[in-house]
Protein backbone atom coordinates (compact mmCIF):
# COMPACT_ATOMS: atom_id res chain seq x y z
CA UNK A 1 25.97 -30.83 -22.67
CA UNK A 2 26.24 -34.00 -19.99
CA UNK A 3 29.95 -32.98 -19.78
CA UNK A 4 28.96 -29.47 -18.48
CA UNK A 5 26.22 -30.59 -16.27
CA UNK A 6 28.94 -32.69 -14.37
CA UNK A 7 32.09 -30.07 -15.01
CA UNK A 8 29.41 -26.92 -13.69
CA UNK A 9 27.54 -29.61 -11.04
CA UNK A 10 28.16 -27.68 -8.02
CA UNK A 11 26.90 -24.21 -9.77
CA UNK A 12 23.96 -25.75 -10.83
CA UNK A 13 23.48 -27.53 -7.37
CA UNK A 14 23.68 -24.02 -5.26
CA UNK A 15 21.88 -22.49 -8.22
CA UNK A 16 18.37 -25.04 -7.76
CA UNK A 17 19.18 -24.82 -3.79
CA UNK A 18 18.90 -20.95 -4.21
CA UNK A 19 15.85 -20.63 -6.10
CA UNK A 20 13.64 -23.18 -4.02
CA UNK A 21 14.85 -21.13 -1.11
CA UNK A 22 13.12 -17.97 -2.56
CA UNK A 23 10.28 -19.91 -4.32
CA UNK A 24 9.73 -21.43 -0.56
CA UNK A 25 9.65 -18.36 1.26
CA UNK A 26 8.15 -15.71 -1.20
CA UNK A 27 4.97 -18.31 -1.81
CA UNK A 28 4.31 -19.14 1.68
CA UNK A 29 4.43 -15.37 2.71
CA UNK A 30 2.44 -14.10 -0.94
CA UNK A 31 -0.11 -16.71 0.10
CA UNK A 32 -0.39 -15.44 3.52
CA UNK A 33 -0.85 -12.12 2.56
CA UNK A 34 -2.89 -13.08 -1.10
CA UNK A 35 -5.38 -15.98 0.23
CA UNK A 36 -7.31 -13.55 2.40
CA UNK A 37 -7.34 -10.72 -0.05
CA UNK A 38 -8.94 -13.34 -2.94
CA UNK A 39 -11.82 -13.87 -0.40
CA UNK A 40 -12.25 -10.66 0.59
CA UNK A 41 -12.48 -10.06 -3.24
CA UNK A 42 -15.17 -12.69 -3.20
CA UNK A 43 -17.16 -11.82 -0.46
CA UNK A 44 -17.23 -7.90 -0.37
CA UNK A 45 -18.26 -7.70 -3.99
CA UNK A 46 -22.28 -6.81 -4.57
CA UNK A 47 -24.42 -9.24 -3.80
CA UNK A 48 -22.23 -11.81 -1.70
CA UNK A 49 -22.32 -12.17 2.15
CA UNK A 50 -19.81 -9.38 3.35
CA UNK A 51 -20.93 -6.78 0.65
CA UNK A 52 -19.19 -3.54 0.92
CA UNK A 53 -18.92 -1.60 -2.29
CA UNK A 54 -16.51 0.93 -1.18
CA UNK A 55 -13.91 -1.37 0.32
CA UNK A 56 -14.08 -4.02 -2.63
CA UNK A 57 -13.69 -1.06 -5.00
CA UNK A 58 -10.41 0.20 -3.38
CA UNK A 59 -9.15 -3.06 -2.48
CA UNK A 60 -9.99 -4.42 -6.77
CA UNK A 61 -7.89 -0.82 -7.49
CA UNK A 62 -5.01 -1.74 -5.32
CA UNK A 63 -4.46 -4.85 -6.94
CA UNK A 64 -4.40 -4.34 -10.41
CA UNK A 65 -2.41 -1.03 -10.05
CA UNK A 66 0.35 -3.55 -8.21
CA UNK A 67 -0.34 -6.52 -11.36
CA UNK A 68 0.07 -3.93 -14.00
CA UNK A 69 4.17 -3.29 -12.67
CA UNK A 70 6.39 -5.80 -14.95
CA UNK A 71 8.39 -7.52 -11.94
CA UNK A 72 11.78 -6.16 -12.84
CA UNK A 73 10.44 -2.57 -12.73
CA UNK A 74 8.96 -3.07 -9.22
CA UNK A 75 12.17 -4.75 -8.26
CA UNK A 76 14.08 -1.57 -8.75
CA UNK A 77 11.03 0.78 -7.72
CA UNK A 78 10.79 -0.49 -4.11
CA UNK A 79 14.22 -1.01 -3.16
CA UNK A 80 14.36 1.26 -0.46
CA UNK A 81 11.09 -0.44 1.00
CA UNK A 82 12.88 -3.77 0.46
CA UNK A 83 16.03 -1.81 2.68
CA UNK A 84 14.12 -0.55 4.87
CA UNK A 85 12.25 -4.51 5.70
CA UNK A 86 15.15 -7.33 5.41
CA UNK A 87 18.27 -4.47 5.41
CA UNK A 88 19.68 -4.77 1.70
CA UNK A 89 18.57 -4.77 -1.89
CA UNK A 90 20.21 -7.81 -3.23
CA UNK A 91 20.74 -11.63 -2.61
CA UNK A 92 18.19 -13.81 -1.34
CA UNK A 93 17.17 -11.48 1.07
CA UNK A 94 16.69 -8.66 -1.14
CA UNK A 95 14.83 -10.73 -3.86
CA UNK A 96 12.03 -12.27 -1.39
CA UNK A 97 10.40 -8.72 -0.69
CA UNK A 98 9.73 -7.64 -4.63
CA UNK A 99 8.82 -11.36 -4.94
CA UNK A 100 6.12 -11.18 -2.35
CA UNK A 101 4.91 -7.69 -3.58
CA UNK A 102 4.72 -8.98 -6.88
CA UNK A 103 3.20 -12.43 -6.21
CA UNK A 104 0.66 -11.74 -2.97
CA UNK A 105 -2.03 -9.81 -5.95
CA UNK A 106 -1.40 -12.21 -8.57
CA UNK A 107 -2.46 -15.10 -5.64
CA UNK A 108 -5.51 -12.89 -4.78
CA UNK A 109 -6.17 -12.72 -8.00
CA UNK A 110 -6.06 -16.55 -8.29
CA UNK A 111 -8.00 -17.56 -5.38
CA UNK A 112 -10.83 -15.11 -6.47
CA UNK A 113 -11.07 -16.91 -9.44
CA UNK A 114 -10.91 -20.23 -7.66
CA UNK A 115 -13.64 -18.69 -5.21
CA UNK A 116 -15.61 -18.03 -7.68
CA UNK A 117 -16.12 -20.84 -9.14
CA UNK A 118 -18.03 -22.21 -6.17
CA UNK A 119 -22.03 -22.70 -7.40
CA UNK A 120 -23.82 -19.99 -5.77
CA UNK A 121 -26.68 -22.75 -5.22
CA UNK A 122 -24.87 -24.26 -2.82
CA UNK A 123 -23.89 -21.16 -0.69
CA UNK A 124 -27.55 -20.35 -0.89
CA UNK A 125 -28.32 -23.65 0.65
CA UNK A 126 -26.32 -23.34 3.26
CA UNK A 127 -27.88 -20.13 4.48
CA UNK A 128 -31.04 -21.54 4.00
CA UNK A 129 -29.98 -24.04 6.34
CA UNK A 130 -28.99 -21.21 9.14
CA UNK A 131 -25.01 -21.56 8.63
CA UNK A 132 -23.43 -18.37 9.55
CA UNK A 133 -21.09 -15.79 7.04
CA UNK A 134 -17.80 -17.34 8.88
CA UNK A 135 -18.83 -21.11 8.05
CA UNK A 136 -19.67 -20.55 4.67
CA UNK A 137 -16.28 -19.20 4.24
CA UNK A 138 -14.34 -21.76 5.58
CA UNK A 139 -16.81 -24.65 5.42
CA UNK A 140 -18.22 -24.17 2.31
CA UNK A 141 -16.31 -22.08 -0.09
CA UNK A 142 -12.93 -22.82 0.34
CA UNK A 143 -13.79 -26.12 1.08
CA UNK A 144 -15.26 -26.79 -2.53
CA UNK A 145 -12.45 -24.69 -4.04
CA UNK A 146 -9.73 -26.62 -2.84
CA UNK A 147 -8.91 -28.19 -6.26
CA UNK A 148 -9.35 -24.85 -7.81
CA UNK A 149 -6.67 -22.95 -5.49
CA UNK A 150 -4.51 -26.02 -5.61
CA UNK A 151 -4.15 -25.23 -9.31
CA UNK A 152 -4.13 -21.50 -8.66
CA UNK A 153 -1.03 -22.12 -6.00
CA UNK A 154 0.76 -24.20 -8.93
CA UNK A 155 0.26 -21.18 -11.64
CA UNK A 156 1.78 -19.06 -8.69
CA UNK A 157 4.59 -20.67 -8.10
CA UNK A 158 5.50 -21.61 -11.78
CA UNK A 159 5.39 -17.78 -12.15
CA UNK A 160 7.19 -17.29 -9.10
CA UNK A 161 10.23 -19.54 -10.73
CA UNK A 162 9.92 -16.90 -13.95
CA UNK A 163 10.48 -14.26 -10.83
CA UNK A 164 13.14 -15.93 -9.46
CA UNK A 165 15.36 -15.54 -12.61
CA UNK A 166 14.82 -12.06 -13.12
CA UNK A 167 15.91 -11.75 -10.20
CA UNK A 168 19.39 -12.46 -11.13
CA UNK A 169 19.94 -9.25 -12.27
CA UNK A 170 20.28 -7.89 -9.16
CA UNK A 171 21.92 -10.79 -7.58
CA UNK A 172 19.89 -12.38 -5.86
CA UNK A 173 21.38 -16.01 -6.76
CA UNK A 174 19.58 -18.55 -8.43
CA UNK A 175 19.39 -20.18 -11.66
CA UNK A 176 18.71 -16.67 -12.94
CA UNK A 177 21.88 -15.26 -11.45
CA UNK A 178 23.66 -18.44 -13.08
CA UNK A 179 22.52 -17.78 -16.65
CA UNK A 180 23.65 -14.18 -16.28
CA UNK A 181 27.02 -14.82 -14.95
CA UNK A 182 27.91 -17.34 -16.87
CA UNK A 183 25.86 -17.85 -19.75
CA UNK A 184 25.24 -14.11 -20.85
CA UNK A 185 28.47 -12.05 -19.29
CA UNK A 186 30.72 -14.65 -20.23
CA UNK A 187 29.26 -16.33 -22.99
CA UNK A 188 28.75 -19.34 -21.86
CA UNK A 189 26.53 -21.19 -23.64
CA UNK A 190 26.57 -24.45 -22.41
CA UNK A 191 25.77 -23.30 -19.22
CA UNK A 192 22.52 -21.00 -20.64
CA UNK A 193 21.33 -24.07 -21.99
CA UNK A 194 21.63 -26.14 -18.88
CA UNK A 195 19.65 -23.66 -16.91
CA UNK A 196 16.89 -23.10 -19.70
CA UNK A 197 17.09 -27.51 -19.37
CA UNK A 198 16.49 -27.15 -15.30
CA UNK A 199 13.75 -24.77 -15.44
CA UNK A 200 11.79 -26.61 -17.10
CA UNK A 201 12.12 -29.64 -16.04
CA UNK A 202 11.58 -28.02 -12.44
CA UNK A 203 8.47 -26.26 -14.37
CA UNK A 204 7.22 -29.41 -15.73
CA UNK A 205 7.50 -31.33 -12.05
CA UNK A 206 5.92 -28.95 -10.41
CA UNK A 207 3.06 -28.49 -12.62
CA UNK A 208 2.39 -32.15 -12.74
CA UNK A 209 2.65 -32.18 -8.98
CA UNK A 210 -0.23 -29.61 -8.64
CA UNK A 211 -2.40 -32.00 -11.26
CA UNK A 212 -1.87 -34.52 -8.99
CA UNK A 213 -2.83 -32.62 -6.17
CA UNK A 214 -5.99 -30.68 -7.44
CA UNK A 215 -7.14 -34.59 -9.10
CA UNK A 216 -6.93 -35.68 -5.60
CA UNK A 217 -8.57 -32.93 -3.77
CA UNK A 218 -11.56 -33.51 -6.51
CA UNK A 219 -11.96 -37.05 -5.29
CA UNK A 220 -12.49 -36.14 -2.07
């Protein structure tokens, strides 16, 4: 095994470079687009601050239809749409758009929870004390949440590293496209087993990161 991590170095080296390129760009752009939508989950629902039935009901709709696709379905399913954004269906380019489709509701998803979370005692308090809809949003609840979505962001990504090598099948590069090229199409094995050794020890540092973070963030 240690003689085809150094024989396969460079693969493996452009592999990990390649997938923390689309981890890096597909989470900051699903959180963009996922953060909001988990507090507008939070706050439109009945009984919170923002309440509107109608638009919580579509938007809660929207996302699960979009959860319930497996990610290599959706991959195929909106290649034109992924055309039609970045200009081509596969490499890096072509991987970041499915990856943000299929990421941004699972984020929402996670931040709601994280959102939630927050004792409603404390939101009460604040309005009691006169602090408007905007300041307990940013002030209060995603204040006290911050260990919560730190964890939430760390589940994301982990999953978005799953994503990244399914991916491979249409190219896009990465440890996924490694294991297929090498370790599947030409049998391989060594090199399957090197990249099943990678991910997880890039799965186990970045989960141990996010504990780190989210025990810090509780201090605070």
């Amino acid at each position: 095994m240690l003689n085809s991590f150094v024989e396969n170095f460079d693969l493996y080296w452009v592999a990990i470079v390649e997938t923390w390129w689309m981890v890096a760009y597909s989470l900051v752009i699903a959180t963009v687009i996922g953060l909001p939508l988990g507090v507008l989950l939070v706050v439109t629902r009945p009984n919170h601050i923002y309440e509107n039935r109608l638009f919580y009901t579509i938007l809660n709709v929207v996302i699960n239809i979009l959860r319930s696709i497996p990610f290599i379905i959706l991959m195929v399913a909106i290649i034109p749409f992924t055309k039609s954004i970045v200009g081509t269906a596969i490499g890096i380019k072509g991987a970041i758009v499915p990856l943000v489709v299929y990421t941004a509701p699972y984020i929402a998803r996670l931040m709601e929870s994280a959102l939630l979370e927050v004792d409603a005692g404390i939101i009460e308090a604040f309005q009691a004390m006169g602090a408007t809809r905007r300041q307990i949003v940013f002030q209060v609840m995603l204040k006290e949440a911050r260990p919560a979505i730190s964890l939430g962001l760390t589940i994301a990504t982990i999953g978005l590293i799953g994503a990244t090598a399914m991916a491979g099948v249409i190219g896009a590069g990465g440890l996924g496209d490694l294991a297929i090229r090498y370790g599947y199409q030409r049998w391989q094995l060594d090199v399957m087993a090197g990249t099943v050794i990678i991910l997880v020890i890039i799965v186990q540092g970045v989960q141990s990161l996010g504990n780190f973070v989210a025990k810090r963030l509780r201090k605070q």
